[in-house]
Protein backbone atom coordinates (compact mmCIF):
# COMPACT_ATOMS: atom_id res chain seq x y z
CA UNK A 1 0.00 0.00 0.00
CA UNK A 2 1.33 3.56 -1.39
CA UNK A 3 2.72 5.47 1.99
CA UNK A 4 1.70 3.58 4.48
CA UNK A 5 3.23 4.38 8.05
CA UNK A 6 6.07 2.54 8.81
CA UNK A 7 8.97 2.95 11.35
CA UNK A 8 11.40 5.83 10.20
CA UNK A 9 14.71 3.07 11.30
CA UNK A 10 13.02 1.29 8.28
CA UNK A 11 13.50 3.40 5.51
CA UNK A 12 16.81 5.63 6.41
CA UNK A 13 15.73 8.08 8.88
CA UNK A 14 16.14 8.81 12.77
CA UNK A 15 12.96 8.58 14.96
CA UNK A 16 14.69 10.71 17.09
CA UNK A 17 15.40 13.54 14.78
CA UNK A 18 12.07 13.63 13.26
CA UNK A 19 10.94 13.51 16.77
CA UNK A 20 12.78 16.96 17.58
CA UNK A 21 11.17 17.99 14.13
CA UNK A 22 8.11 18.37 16.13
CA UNK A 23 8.93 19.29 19.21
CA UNK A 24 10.01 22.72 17.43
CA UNK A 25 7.03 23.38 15.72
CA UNK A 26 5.77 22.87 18.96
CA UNK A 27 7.75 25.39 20.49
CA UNK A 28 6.86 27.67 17.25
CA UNK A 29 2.64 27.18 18.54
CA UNK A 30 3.69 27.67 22.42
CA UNK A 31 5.81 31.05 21.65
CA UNK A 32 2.15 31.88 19.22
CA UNK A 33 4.04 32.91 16.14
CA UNK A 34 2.73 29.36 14.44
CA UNK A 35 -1.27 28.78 14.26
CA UNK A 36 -0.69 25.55 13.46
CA UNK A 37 0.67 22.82 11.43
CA UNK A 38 0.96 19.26 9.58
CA UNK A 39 4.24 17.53 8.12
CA UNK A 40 4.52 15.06 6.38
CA UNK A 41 7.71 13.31 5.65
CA UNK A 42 7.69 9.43 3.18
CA UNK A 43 10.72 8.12 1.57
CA UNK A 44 10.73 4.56 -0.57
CA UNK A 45 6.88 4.91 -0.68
CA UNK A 46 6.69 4.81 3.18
CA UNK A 47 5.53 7.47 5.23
CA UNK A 48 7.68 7.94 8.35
CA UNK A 49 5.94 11.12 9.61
CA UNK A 50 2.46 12.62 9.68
CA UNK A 51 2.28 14.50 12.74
CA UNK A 52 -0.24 17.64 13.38
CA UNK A 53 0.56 20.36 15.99
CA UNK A 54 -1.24 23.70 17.11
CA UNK A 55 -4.60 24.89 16.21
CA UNK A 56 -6.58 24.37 13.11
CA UNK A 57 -8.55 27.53 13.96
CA UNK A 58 -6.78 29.78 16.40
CA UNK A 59 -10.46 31.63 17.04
CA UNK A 60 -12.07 28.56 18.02
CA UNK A 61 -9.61 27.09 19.47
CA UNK A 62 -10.24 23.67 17.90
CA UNK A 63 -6.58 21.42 17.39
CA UNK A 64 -4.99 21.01 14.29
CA UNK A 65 -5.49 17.20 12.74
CA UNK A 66 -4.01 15.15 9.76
CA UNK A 67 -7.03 16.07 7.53
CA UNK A 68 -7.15 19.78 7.70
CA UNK A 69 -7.53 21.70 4.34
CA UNK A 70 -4.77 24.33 3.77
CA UNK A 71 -4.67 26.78 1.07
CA UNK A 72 -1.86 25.89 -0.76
CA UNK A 73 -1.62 28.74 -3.45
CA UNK A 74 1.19 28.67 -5.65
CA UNK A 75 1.70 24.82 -4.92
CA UNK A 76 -1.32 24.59 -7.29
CA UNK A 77 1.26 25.30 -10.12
CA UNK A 78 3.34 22.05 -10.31
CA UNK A 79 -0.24 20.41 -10.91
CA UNK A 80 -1.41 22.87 -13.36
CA UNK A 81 1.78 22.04 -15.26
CA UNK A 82 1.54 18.29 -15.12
CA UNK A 83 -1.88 18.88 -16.43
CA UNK A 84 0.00 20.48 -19.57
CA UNK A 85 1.71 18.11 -20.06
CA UNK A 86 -0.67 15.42 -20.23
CA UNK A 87 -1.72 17.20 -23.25
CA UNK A 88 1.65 16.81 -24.37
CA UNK A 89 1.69 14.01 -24.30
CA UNK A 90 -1.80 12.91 -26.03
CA UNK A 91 -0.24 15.51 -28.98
CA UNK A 92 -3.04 18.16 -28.64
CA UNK A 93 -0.09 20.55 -27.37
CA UNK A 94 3.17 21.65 -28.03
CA UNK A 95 6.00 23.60 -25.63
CA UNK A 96 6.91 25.32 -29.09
CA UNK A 97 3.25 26.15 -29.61
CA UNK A 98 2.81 30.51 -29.41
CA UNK A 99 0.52 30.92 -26.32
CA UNK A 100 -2.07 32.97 -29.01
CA UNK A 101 -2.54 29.58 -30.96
CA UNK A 102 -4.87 28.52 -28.10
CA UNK A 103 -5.38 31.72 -26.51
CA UNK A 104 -6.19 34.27 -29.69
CA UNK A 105 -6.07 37.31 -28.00
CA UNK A 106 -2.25 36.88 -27.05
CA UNK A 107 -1.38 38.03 -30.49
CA UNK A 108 0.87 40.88 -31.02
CA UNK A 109 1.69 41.62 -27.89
CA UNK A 110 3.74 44.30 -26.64
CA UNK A 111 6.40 45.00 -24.15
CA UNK A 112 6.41 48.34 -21.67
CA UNK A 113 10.18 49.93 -22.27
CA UNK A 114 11.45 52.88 -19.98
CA UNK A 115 12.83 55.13 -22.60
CA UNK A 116 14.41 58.05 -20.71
CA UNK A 117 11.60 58.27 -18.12
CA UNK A 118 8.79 57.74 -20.39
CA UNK A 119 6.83 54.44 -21.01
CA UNK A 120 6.64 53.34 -24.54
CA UNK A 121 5.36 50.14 -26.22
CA UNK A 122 7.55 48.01 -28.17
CA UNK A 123 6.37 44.86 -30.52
CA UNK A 124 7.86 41.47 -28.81
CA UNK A 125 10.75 40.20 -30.35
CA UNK A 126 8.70 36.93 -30.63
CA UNK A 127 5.72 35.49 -29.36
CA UNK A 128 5.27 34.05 -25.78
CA UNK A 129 5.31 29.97 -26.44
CA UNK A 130 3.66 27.53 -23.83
CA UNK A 131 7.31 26.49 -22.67
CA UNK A 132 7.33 29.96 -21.81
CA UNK A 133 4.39 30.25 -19.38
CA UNK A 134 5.49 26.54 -18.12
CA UNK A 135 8.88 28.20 -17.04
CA UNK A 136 8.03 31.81 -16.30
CA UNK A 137 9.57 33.46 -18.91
CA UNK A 138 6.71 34.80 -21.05
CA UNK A 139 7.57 38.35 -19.95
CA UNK A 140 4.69 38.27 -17.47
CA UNK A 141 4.81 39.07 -13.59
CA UNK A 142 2.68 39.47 -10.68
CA UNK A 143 1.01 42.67 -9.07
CA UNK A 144 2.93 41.95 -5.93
CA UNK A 145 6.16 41.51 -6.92
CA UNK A 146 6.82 45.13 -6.98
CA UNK A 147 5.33 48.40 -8.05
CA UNK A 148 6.49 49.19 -11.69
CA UNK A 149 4.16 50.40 -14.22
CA UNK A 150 3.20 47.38 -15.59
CA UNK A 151 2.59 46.19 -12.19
CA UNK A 152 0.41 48.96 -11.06
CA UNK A 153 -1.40 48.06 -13.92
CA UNK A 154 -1.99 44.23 -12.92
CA UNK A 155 -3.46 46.09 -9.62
CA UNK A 156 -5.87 48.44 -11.19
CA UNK A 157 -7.41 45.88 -13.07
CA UNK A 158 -7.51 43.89 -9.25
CA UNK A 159 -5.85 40.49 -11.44
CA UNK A 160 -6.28 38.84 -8.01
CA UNK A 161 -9.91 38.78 -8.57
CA UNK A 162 -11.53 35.24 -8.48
CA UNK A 163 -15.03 37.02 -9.40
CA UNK A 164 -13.81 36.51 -13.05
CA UNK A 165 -14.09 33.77 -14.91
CA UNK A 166 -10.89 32.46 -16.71
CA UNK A 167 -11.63 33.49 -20.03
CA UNK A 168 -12.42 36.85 -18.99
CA UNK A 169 -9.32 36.91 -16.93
CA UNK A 170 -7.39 36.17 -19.70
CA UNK A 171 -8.75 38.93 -22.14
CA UNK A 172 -7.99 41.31 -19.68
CA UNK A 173 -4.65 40.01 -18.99
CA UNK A 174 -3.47 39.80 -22.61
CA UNK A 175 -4.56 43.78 -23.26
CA UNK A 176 -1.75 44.87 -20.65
CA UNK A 177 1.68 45.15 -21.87
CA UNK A 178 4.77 42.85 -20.56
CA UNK A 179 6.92 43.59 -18.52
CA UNK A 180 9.83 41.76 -20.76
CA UNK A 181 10.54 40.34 -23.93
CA UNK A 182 9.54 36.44 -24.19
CA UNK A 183 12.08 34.17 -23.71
CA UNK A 184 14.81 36.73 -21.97
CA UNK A 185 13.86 37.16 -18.09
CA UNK A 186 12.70 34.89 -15.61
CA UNK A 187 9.95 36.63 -13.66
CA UNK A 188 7.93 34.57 -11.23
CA UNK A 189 4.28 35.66 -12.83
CA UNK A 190 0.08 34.96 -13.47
CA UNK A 191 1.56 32.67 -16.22
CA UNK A 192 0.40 29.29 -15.10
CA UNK A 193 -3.17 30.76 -14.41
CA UNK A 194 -3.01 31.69 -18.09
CA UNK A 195 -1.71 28.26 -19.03
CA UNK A 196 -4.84 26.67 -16.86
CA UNK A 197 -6.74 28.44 -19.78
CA UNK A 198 -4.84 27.25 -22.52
CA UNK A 199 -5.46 23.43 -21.06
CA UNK A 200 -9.29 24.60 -20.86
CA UNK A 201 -9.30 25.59 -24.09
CA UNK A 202 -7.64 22.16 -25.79
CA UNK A 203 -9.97 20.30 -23.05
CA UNK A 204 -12.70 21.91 -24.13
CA UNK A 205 -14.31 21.76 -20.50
CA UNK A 206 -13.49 24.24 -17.30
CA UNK A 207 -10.34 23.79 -15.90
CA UNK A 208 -11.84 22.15 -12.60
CA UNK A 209 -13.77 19.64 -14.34
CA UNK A 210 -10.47 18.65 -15.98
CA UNK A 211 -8.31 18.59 -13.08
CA UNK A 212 -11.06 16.57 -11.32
CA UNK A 213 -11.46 13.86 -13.72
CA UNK A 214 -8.22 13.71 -15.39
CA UNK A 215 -6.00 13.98 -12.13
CA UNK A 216 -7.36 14.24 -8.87
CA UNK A 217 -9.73 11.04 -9.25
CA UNK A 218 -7.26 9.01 -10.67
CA UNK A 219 -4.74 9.95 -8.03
CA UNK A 220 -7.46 9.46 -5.50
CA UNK A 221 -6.88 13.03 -4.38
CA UNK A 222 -10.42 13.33 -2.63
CA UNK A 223 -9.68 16.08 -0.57
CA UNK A 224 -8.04 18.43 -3.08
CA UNK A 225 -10.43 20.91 -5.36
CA UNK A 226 -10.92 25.08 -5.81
CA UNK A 227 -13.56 25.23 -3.07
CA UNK A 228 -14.29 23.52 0.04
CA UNK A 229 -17.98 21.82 0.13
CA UNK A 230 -20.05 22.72 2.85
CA UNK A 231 -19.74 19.11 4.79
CA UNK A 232 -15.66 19.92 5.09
CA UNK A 233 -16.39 23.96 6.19
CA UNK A 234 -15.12 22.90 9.99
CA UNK A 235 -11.41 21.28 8.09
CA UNK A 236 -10.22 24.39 7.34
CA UNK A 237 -7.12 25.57 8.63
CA UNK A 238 -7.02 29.38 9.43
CA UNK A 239 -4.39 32.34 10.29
CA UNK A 240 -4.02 34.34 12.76
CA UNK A 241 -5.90 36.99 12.82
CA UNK A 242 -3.42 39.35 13.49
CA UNK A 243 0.54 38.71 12.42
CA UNK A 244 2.12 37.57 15.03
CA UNK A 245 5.55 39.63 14.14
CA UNK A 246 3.57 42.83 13.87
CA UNK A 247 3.63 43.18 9.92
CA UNK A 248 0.85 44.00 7.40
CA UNK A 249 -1.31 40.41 7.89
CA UNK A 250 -2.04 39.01 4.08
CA UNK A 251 -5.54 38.28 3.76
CA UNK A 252 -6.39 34.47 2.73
CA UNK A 253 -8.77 33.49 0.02
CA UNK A 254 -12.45 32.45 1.20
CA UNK A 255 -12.85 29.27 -0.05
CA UNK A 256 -15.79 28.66 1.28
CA UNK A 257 -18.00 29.81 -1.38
CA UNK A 258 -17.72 28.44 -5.26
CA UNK A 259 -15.14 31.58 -7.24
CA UNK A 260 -15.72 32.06 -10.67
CA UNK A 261 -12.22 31.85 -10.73
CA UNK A 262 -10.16 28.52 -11.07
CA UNK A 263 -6.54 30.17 -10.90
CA UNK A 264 -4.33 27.70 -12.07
CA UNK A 265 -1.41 29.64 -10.51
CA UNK A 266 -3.09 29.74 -7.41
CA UNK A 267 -6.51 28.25 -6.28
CA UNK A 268 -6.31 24.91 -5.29
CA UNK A 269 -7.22 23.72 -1.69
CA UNK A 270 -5.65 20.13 -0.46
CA UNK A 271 -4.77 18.35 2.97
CA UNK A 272 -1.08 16.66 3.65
CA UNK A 273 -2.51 13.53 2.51
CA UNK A 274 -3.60 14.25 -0.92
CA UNK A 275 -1.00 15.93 -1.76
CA UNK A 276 1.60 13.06 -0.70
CA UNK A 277 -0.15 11.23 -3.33
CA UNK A 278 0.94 13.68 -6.15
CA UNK A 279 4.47 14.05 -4.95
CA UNK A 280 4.81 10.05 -4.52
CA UNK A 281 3.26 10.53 -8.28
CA UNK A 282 6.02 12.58 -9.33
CA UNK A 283 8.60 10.60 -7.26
CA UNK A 284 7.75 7.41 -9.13
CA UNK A 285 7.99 9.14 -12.83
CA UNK A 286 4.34 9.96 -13.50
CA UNK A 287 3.06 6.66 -12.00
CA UNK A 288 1.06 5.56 -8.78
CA UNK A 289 -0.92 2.62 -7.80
CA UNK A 290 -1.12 1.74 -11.12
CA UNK A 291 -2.00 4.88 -12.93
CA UNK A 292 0.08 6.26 -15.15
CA UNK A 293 -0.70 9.93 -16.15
CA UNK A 294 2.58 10.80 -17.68
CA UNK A 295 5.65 9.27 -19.07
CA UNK A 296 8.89 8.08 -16.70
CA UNK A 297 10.96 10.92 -19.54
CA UNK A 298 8.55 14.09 -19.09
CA UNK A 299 8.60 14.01 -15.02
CA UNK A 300 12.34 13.76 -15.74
CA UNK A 301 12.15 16.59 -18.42
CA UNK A 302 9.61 19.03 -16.26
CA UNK A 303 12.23 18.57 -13.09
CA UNK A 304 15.34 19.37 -14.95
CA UNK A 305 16.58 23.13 -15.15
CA UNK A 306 14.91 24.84 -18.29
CA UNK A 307 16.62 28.53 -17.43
CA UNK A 308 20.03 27.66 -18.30
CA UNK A 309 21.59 31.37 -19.17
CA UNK A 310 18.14 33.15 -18.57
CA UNK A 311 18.69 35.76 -15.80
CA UNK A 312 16.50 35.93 -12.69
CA UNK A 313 14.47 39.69 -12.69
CA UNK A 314 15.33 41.72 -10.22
CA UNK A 315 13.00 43.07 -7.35
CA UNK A 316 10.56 40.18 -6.24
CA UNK A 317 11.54 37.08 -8.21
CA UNK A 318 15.16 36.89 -7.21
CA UNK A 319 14.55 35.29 -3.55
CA UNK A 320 12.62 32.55 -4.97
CA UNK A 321 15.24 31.14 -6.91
CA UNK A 322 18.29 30.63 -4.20
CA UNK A 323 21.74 30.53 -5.33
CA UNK A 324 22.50 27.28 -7.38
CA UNK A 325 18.98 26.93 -8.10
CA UNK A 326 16.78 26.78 -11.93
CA UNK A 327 13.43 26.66 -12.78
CA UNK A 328 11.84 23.16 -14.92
CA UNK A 329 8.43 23.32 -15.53
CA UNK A 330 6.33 24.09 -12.76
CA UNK A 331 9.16 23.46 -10.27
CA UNK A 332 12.01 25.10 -8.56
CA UNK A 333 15.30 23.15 -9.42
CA UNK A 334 18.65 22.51 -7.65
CA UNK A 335 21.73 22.14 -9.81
CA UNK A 336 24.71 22.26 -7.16
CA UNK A 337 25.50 20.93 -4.04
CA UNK A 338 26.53 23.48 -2.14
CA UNK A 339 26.01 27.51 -2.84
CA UNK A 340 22.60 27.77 -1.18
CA UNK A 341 21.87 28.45 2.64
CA UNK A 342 19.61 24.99 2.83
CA UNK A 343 20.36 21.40 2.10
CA UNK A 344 19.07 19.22 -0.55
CA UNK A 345 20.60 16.76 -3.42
CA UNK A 346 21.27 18.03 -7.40
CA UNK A 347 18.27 17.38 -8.86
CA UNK A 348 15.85 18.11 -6.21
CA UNK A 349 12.87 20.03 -6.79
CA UNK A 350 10.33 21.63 -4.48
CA UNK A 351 7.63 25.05 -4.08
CA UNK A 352 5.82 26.76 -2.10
CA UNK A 353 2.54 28.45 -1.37
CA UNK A 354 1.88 32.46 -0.63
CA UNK A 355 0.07 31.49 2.91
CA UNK A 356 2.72 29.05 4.12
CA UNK A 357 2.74 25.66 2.42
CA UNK A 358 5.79 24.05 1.16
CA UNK A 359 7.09 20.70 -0.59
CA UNK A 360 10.27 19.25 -1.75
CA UNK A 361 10.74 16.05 -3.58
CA UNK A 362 14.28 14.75 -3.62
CA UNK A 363 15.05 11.96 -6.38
CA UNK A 364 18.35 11.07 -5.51
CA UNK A 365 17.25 10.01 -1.72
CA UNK A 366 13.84 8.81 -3.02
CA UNK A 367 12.75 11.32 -0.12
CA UNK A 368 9.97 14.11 -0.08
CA UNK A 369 8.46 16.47 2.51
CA UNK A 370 5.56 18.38 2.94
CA UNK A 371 4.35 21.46 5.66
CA UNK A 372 1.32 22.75 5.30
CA UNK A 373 0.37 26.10 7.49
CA UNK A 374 -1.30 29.26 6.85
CA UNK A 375 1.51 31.19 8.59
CA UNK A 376 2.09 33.97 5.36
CA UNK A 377 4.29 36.64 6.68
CA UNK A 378 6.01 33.94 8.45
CA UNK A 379 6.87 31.16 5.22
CA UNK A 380 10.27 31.61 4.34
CA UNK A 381 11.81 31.00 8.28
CA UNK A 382 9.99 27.76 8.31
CA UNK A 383 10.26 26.74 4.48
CA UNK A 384 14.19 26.40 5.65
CA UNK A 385 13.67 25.37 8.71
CA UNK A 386 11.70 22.38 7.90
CA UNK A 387 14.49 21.75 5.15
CA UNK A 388 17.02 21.85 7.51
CA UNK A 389 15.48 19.33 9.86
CA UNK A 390 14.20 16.94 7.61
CA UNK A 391 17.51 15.81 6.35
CA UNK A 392 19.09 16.19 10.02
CA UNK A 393 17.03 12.82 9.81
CA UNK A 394 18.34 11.28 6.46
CA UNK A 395 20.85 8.41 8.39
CA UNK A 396 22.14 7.41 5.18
């Protein structure tokens, strides 16, 4: 059976050390700068820890349990992108493909320039492809990233909006200028909510019903959709109400009621559980329990680095990328050793989400890793944290 507990002796790792794992983020609830949280750590198909600490709702009160439902934001990407490339693979889509083959109104786009203080529009170079949304480099960005002119722009138009369908969101998105040329920057950016369109387009069906029938049931991912029924209302894992370290607190997506929305960049709702099956999906090379949804050489190809020479932008995108570090498709990628301030084999691969999720996957130890909290202000201290601790507990 796929992850079933085992002892962590069994499979490489120290009881011990995955024991002091959660006596921190213990400490982390009892010092109240952590609501709550669950982790999640499985190596050779066993899981050797699922453990749940704090409160799932620090205004009621009620403890945190294995089957909470976390907002996991930007971790929705890696399963947007494996949705691509199912269609890749069935030969309805190519990377090479210009993003305005699927997606008309992506033709002729143009680029905002800063020509001696004044804005002007420039024709792109060439067109944004779907290899280009897939790897954030489709000149693209994100309202929040920083406050340039094509950002403030993003803003007006409120792109954050899930009252919007995805269509419309699109249209609206394609009018605005980029921020660079196609191809030349990476930019971390609303690019895999506008490849969720292109894969509702080819589908011809919304991008939930795809992801529900084509992934999530096949997976057996129960527990993982872009709203939370009614019977599951009391599973959801809240914030504080107020950040705990005195900053500007980020307000959370309701996802209580159905959005109009289905943000492939950033709308999906899951539990620990659920999304252990996708990793242990991606760990095995596009297979689990018997389903196969992609090929052993595409996981392979998606988890590789697909930047090469492609700069980082500056401002906002730069700290999501840590030295030694490229970008696949849909995933963060490390390609040295050493050079970065956390630990982790060549070749692993791993995200995050804006409220406080994170995941790596590491191939070479057959090893992934998964903390799910709505902590946002607080994400990057225990992103590395976690990191750090979980392989304090690789014995081999």
């Amino acid at each position: 059976m796929t992850l079933q507990p085992v002892s962590p002796e069994k499979i490489g790792l120290s009881s011990a050390h995955l024991h002091r794992l959660t006596n921190v983020l213990q400490r982390e609830v009892a010092s109240k700068r952590l609501p709550g949280a669950v982790a999640l750590v499985a190596r050779h198909g066993k899981t050797a820890l699922l453990q749940s600490v704090g409160q799932l709702n620090p205004a009621t009160g009620e403890a945190m349990h294995n089957d909470a439902r976390f907002r996991i934001y930007s971790m929705t990407k890696p399963i947007v992108s494996v949705a691509a490339m199912m269609l890749v693979e069935q030969g309805r889509l190519l990377l090479a493909d210009p993003v305005s083959k699927h997606l008309p109104e992506f033709a002729g786009q143009k680029v905002a320039v800063n020509e001696g203080g004044t804005l002007e529009l420039q024709p792109v170079q060439r067109d944004a492809t779907v290899h280009d949304l897939l790897r954030h480099t489709a000149g693209m960005t994100y309202e929040f990233l920083g406050s340039g002119p094509v950002q403030r722009q993003y803003a007006q138009l409120r792109l954050g909006s899930r009252e919007r369908s995805l269509a419309d969101f699109t249209q609206q998105l394609a009018a605005l200028p980029l921020m660079y040329q196609p191809g030349q920057v990476f930019e971390y950016s609303r690019a895999t909510d506008v490849l969720g369109r292109v894969v509702e387009a080819i589908a011809g069906q919304p991008l939930q019903q795809f992801m529900q029938e084509q992934m999530f049931e096949p997976l057996r991912m129960p527990d993982t959709s872009f709203t939370v029924p009614p019977a599951f209302h009391g599973h959801i894992a809240e914030p504080f109400a107020r950040d705990p370290d005195g900053g500007l607190q980020m307000k959370v997506i309701d996802v209580r009621t159905d959005a109009a929305l289905a943000s492939g960049g950033g709308g999906l709702i899951s539990t620990a559980q659920d999304y252990a099956r996708f990793l242990q999906f991606m760990l095995n090379r596009g297979e689990l329990d018997g389903v196969r949804l992609l090929g052993p050489q595409t996981v392979d190809f998606m988890t590789t680095d697909h930047l090469g020479d492609i700069p980082i932008a500056p401002g906002g995108s730069r700290p999501l990328l840590p030295a030694g570090h490229g970008f696949g498709l849909g995933f963060a990628v490390r390609k040295h050793l050493g050079v970065a301030p956390v630990p982790g084999s060549v070749g692993t691969y791993f995200w995050g989400g804006l409220a406080g999720t994170s995941f790596f996957v590491d191939p070479k130890l057959d090893l992934f890793a998964i903390l799910m909290l709505q902590a946002p202000n607080q994400r990057e201290y225990y992103r590395m944290l976690f990191r750090d601790m979980v392989y304090a507990a690789v014995m081999d």
